[in-house]
Protein backbone atom coordinates (compact mmCIF):
# COMPACT_ATOMS: atom_id res chain seq x y z
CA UNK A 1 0.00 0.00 0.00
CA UNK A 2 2.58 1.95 0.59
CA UNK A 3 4.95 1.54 -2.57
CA UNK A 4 5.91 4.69 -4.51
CA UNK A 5 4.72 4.89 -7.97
CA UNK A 6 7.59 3.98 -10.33
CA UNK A 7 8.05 6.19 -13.40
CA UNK A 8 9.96 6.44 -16.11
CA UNK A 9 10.48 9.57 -18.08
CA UNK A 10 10.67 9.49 -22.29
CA UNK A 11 11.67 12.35 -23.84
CA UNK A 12 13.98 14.07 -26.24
CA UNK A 13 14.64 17.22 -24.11
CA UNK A 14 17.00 17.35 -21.39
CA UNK A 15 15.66 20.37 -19.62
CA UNK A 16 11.89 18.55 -19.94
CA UNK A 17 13.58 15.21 -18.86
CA UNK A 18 14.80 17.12 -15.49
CA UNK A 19 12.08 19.15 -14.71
CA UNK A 20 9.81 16.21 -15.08
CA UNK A 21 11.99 14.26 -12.93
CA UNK A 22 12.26 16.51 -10.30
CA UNK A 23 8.35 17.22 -10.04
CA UNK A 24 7.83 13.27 -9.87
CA UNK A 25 10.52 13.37 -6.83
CA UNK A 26 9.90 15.88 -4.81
CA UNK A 27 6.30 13.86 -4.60
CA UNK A 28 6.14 11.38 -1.45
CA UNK A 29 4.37 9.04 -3.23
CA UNK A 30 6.03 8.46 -6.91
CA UNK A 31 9.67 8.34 -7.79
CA UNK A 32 11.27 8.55 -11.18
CA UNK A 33 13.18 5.67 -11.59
CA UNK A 34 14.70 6.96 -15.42
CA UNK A 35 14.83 8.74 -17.79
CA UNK A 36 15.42 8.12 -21.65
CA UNK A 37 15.90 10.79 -24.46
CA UNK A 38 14.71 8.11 -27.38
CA UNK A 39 12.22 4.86 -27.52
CA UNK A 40 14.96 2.53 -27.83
CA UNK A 41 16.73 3.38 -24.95
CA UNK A 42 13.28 3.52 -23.23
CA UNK A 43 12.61 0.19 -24.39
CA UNK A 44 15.56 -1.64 -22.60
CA UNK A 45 14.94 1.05 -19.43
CA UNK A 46 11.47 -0.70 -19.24
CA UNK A 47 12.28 -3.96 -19.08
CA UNK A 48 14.99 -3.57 -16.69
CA UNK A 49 12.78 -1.58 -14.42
CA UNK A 50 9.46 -2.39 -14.99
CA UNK A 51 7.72 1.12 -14.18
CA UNK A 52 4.38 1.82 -13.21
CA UNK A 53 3.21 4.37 -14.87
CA UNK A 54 5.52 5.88 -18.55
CA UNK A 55 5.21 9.73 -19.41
CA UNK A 56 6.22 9.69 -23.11
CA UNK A 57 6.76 12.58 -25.36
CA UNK A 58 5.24 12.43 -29.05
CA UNK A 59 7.93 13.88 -31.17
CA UNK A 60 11.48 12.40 -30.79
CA UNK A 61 14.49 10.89 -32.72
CA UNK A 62 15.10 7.31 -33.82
CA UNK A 63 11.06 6.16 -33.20
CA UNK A 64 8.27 8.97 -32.88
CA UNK A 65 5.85 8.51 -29.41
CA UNK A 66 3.12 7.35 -31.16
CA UNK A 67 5.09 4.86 -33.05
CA UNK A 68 6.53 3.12 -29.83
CA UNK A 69 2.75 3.48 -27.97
CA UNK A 70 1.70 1.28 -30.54
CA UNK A 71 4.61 -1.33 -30.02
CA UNK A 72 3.98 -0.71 -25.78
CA UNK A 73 0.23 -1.47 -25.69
CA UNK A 74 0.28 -4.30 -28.18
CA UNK A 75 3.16 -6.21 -26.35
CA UNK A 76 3.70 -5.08 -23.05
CA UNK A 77 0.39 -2.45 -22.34
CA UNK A 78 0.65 -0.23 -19.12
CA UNK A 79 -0.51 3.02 -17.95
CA UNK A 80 1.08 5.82 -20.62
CA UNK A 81 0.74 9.66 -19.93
CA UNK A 82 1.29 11.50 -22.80
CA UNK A 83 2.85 14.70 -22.96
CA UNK A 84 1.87 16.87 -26.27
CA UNK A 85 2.55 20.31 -27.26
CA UNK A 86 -0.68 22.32 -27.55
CA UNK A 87 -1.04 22.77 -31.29
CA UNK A 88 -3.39 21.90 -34.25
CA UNK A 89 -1.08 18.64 -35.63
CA UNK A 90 -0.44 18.21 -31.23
CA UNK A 91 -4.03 17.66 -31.11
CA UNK A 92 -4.60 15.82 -33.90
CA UNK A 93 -1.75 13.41 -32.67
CA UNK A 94 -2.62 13.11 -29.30
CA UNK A 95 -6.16 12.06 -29.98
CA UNK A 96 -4.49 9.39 -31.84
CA UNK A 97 -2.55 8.67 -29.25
CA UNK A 98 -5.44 8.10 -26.84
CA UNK A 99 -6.67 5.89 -29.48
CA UNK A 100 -4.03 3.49 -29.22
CA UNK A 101 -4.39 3.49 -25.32
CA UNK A 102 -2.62 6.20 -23.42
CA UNK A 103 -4.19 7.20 -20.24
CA UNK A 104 -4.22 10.90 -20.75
CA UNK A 105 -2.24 13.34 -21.76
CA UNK A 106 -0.48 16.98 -20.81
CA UNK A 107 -0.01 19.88 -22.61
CA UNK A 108 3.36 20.92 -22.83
CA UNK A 109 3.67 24.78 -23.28
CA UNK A 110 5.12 25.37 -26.52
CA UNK A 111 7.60 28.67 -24.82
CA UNK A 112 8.51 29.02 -21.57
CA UNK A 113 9.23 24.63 -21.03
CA UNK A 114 10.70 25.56 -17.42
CA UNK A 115 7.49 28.11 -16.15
CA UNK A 116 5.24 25.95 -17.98
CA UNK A 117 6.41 22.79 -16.42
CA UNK A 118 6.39 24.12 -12.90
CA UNK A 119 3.04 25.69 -13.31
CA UNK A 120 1.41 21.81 -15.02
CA UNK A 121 3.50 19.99 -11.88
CA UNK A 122 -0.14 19.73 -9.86
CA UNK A 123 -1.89 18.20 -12.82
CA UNK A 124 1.20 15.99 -14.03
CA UNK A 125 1.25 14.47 -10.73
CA UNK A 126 -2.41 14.54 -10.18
CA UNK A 127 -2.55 12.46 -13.54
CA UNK A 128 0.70 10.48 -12.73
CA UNK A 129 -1.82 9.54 -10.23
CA UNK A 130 -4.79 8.24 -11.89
CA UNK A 131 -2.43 6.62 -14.70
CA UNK A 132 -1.40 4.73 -11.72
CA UNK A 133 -4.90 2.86 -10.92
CA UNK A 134 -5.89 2.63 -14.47
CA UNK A 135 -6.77 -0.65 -16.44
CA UNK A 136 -5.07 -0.79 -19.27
CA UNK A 137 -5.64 -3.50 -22.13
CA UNK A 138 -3.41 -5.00 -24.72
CA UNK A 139 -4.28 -3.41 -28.08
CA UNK A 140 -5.73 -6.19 -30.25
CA UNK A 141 -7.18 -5.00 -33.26
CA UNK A 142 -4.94 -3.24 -35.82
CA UNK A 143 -4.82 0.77 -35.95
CA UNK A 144 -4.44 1.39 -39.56
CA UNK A 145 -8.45 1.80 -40.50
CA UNK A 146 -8.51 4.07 -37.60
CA UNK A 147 -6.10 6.39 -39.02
CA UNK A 148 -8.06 8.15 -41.42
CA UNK A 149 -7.64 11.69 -40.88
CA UNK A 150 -11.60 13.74 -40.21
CA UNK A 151 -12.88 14.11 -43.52
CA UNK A 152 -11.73 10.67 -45.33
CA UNK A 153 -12.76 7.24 -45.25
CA UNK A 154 -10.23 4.17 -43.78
CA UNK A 155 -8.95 4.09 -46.83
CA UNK A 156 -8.06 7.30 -47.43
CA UNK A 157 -10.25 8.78 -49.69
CA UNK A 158 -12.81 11.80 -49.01
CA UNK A 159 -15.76 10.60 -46.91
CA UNK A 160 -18.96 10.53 -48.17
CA UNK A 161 -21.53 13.69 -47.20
CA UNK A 162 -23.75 13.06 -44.38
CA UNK A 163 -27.08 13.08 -45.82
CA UNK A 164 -29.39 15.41 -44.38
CA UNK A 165 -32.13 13.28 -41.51
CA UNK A 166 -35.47 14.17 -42.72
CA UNK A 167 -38.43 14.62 -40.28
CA UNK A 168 -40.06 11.43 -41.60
CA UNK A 169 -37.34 9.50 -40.72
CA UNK A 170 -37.15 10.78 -37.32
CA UNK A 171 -38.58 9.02 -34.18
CA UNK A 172 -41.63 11.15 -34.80
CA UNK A 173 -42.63 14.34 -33.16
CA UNK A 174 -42.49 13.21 -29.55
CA UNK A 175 -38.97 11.91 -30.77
CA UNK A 176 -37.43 15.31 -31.22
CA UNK A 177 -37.84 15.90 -27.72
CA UNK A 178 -36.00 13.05 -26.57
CA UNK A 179 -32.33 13.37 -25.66
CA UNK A 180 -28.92 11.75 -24.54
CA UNK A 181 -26.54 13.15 -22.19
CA UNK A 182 -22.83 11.58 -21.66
CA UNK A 183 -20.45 12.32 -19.05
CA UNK A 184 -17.03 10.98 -19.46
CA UNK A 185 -13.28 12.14 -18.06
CA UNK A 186 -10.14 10.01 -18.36
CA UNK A 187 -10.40 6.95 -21.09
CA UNK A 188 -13.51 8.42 -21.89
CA UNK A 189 -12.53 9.62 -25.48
CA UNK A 190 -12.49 6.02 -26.84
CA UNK A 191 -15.82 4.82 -24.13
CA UNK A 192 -17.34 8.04 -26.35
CA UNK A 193 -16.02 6.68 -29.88
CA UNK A 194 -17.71 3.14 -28.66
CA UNK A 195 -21.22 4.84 -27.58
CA UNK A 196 -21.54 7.15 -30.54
CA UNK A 197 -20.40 5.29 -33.79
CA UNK A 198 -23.14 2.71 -32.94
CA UNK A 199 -26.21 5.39 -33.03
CA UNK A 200 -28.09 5.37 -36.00
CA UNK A 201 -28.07 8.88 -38.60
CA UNK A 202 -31.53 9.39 -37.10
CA UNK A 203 -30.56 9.01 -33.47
CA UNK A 204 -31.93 11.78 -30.96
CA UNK A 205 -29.78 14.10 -30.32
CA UNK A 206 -27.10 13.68 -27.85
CA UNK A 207 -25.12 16.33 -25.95
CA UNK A 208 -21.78 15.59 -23.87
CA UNK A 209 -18.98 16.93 -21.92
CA UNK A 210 -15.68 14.95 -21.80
CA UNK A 211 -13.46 16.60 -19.52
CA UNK A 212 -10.79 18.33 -22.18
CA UNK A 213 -8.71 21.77 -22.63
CA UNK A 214 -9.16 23.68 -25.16
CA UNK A 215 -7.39 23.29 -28.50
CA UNK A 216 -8.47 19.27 -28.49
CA UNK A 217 -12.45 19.21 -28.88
CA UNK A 218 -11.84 20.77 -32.10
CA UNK A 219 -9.95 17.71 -33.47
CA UNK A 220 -12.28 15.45 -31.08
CA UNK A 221 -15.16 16.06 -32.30
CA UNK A 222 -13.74 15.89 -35.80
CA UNK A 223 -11.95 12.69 -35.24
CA UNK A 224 -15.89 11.38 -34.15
CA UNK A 225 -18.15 13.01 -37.39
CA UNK A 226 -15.63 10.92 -39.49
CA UNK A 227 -16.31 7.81 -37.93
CA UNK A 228 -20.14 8.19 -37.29
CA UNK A 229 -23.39 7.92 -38.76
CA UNK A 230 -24.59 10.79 -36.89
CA UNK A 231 -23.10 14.40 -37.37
CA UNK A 232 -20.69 15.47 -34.52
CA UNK A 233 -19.77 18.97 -33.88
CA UNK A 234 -18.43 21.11 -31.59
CA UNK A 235 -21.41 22.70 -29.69
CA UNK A 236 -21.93 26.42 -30.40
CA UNK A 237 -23.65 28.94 -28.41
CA UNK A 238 -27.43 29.38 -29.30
CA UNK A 239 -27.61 26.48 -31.74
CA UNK A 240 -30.45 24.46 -31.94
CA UNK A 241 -29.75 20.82 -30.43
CA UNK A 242 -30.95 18.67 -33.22
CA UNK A 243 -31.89 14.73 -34.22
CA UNK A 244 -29.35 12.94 -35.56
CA UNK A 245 -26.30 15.18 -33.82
CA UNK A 246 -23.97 14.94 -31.24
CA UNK A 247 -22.71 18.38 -30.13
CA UNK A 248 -19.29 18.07 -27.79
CA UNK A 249 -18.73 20.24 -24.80
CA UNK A 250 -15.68 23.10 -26.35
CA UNK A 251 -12.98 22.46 -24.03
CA UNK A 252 -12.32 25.41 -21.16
CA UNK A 253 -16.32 26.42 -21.59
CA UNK A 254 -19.24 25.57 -19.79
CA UNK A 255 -22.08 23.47 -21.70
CA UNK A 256 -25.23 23.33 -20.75
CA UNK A 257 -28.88 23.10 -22.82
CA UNK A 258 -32.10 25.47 -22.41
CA UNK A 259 -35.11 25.71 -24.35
CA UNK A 260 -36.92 27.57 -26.86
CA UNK A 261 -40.40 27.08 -27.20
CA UNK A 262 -40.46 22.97 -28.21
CA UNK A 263 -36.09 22.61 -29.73
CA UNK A 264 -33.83 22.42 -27.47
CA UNK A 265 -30.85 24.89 -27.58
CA UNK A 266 -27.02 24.81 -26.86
CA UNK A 267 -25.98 27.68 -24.13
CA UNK A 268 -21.95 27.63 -24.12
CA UNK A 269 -20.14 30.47 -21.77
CA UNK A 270 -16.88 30.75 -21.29
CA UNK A 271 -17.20 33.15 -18.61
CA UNK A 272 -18.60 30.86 -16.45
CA UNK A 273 -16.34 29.07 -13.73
CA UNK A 274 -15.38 25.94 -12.77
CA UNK A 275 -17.56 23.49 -11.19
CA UNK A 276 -15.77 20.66 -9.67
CA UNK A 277 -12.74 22.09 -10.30
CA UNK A 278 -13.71 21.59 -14.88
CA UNK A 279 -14.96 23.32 -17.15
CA UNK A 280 -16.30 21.45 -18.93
CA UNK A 281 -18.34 19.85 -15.90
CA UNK A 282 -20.42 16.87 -16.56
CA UNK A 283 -22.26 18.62 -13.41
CA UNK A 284 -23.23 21.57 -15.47
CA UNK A 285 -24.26 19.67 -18.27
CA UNK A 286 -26.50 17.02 -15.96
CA UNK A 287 -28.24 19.91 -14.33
CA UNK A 288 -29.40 21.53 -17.14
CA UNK A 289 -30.61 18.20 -18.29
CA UNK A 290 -32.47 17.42 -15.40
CA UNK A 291 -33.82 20.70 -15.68
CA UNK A 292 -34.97 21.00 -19.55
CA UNK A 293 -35.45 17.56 -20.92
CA UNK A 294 -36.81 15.65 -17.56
CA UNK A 295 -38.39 12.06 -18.22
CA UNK A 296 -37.30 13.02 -22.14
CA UNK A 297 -33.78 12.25 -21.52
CA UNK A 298 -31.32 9.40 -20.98
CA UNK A 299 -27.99 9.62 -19.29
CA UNK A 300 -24.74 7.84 -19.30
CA UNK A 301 -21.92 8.15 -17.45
CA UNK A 302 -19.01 6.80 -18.61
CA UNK A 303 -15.43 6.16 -17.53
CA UNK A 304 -13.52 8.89 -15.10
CA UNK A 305 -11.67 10.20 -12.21
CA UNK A 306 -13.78 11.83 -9.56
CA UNK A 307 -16.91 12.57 -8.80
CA UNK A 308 -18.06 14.93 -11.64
CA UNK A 309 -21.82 14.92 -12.74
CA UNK A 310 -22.85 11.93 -10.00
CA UNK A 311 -25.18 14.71 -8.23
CA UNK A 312 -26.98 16.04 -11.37
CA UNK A 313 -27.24 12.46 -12.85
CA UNK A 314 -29.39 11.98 -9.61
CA UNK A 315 -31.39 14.81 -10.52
CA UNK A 316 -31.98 13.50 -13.27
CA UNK A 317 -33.15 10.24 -12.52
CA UNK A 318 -35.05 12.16 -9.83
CA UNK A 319 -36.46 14.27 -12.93
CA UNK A 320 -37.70 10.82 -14.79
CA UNK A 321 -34.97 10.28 -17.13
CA UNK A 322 -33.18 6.73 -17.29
CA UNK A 323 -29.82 6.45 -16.78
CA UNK A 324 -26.68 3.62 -18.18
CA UNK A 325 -23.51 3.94 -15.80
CA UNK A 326 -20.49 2.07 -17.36
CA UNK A 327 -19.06 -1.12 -15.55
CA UNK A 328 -15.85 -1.17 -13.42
CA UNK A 329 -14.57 -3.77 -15.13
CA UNK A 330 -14.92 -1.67 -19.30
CA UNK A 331 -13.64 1.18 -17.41
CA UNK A 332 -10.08 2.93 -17.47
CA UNK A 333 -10.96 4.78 -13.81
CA UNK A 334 -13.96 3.92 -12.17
CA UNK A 335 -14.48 6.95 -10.12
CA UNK A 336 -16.87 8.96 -11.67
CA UNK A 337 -19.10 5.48 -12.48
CA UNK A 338 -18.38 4.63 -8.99
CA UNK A 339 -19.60 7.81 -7.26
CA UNK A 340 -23.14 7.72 -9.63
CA UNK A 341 -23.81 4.55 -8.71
CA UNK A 342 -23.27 5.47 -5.03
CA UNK A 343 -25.80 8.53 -5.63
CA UNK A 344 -28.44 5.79 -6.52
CA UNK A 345 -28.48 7.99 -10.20
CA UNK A 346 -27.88 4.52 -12.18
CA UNK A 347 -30.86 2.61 -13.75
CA UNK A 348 -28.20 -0.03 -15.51
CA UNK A 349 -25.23 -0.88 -14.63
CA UNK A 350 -23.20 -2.50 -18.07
CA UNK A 351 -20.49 -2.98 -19.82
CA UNK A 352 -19.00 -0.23 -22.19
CA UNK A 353 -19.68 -2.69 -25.50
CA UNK A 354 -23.86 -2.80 -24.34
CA UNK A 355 -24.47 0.79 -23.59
CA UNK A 356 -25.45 1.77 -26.76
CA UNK A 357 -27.04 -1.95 -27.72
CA UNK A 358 -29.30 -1.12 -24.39
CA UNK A 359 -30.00 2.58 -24.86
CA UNK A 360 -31.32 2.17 -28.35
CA UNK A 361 -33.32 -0.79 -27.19
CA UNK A 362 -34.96 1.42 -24.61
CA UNK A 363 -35.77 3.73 -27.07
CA UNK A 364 -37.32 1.17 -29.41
CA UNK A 365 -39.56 0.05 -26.44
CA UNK A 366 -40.83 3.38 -25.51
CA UNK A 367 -44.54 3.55 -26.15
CA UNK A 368 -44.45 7.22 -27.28
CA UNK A 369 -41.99 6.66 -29.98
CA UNK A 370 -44.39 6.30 -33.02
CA UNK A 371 -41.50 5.59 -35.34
CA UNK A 372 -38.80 3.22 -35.00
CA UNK A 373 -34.58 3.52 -35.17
């Protein structure tokens, strides 16, 4: 109970290998144990010493990150922090990198390493953390087809236009009203990807907030609209929530849904502050849920640290709606399952691969639904 986490430290920069080093040690609970400036001295450093948890940088000599996370989580998988510089291609990457199985990732300031470091140390740790406890699985099925850049098919070619979802293909009136709300935080970008590319193009509409800075929804949500039926978007302030969409929380804004007259309608504000500590909050979201859509909606809580959105998923079930909470053993972290399931908010209780089998069967069997999926 008592052993210090074990880390290793991968990356090409000697001032980032340092600073990282000495933020893991000056922690009582974690130790770095090594540090390597390429993969393949990484490689031998990690079977020597066995770490717990690897923070691995995406760009470097001799093997790129994403190259060796493949190799790590198809023949050896364990918990892998990611640390990414915050542009448009560092997005882009470290979606893919989540993909293939890291835990989470950091942004690494792109000026200012040293200041930048120091002022991330509470969230690397706090992460170095949760990488710690999480359950990491041996990659099995082969990346390639999930490559595709947004916009293109597996095969590389441009991806055919979303046709529009007509009214009479809808659920039928009552159907417009009814609505899905997901909650998810670390691992949840993949639990999300599971959920979503089984909906149908004529789905209700479903709103979420994954816990995510900004600079990475963008290439999230693009990432998911390439590999759906239904059309996924950032959410934008005053839009109408529609059938047959899936609008994604902007990272560092709040997200939350109102009404106007019988649609429902996005409300995103970036002045607003953290709740729970994000922003995003699955708690804002929840509420607003509870609040607007009632016995019309269906939750799901998926896979995350914390306790973020348990509350409001309550007050939601309190409210009528129906709620799926994602099983300990499908989960990376189980905390923010756990602590919904503690608030009595979960109707189901099921593994990550039957959410969306369930959820759509509910919907099928609901006697106001005059059309069917």
């Amino acid at each position: 109970m008592n052993r210090k986490i074990r880390v290793i430290v991968v990356d090409d920069s000697a001032l980032v290998r340092s600073l990282l080093a000495e933020i893991i040690n000056r922690q009582h609970d974690m130790e770095c144990i090594g540090t390597a400036n390429d993969p393949l001295v990484a490689r031998e450093m990690i079977r020597e010493k066995n770490p717990d948890v690897i923070t691995l940088d995406i760009e470097m000599p001799k093997m790129d990150g994403i190259d060796f996370l493949g190799r790590i989580m198809r023949l050896r998988p364990m918990p892998v922090l990611m640390i990414s510089t915050l542009t448009e291609r560092g997005a882009e990457v470290t979606m893919r990198a989540l993909e293939l199985g890291a835990v989470d990732f950091v942004s690494k300031p792109r000026v200012g390493v040293a200041n930048g470091l120091t002022q991330l140390s509470n969230e690397i740790v706090e992460k170095i953390r949760i990488a710690a406890t999480a359950h990491v699985h041996r990659m099995v099925k082969p990346a390639a087809a999930a490559a595709a850049p947004a916009g293109t098919d597996a095969a590389g070619a441009p991806a055919a236009a979303k046709p529009p979802v007509s009214s009479a293909t809808l659920l039928g009136r009552v159907s417009t009203e009814k609505l899905i709300a997901i909650g998810a935080s670390t691992g949840g970008t993949e639990a999300i990807k599971e959920v979503l590319t089984q909906m149908p193009a004529d789905a209700p509409a479903i709103v979420i907030t994954q816990h995510m800075p900004p600079g990475f929804t963008t290439s999230f949500a693009a990432r998911l609209n390439s590999l759906c039926q239904i059309t996924v978007k950032e959410a934008t302030h005053g839009e109408r929530i529609l059938p047959g969409h899936a609008y994604i929380a902007p990272g560092g804004k709040q997200f939350a849904i109102s009404r106007s007259g019988a649609n429902y309608v996005a409300v995103v504000d970036e002045q607003a502050p953290p709740v729970n500590r994000h922003k995003p909050s699955v708690e804002v979201l929840f509420k607003s849920v509870a609040q607007f859509a009632g016995r019309n909606a269906f939750g799901v809580m998926l896979t995350g640290m914390g306790a973020d959105g348990a509350v409001a998923m309550r007050e939601m079930k309190d409210a009528g709606s129906y709620n799926y909470v994602q099983d300990e053993a499908s989960c990376i972290v189980f905390g923010m399952p756990r602590e919904a399931i503690a608030h009595g908010a979960a109707d189901e209780v099921l593994p990550l691969t039957q959410i969306a089998h369930a959820l759509l069967g509910k919907l099928r069997a609901s006697p106001d639904v005059r059309h069917r999926i």
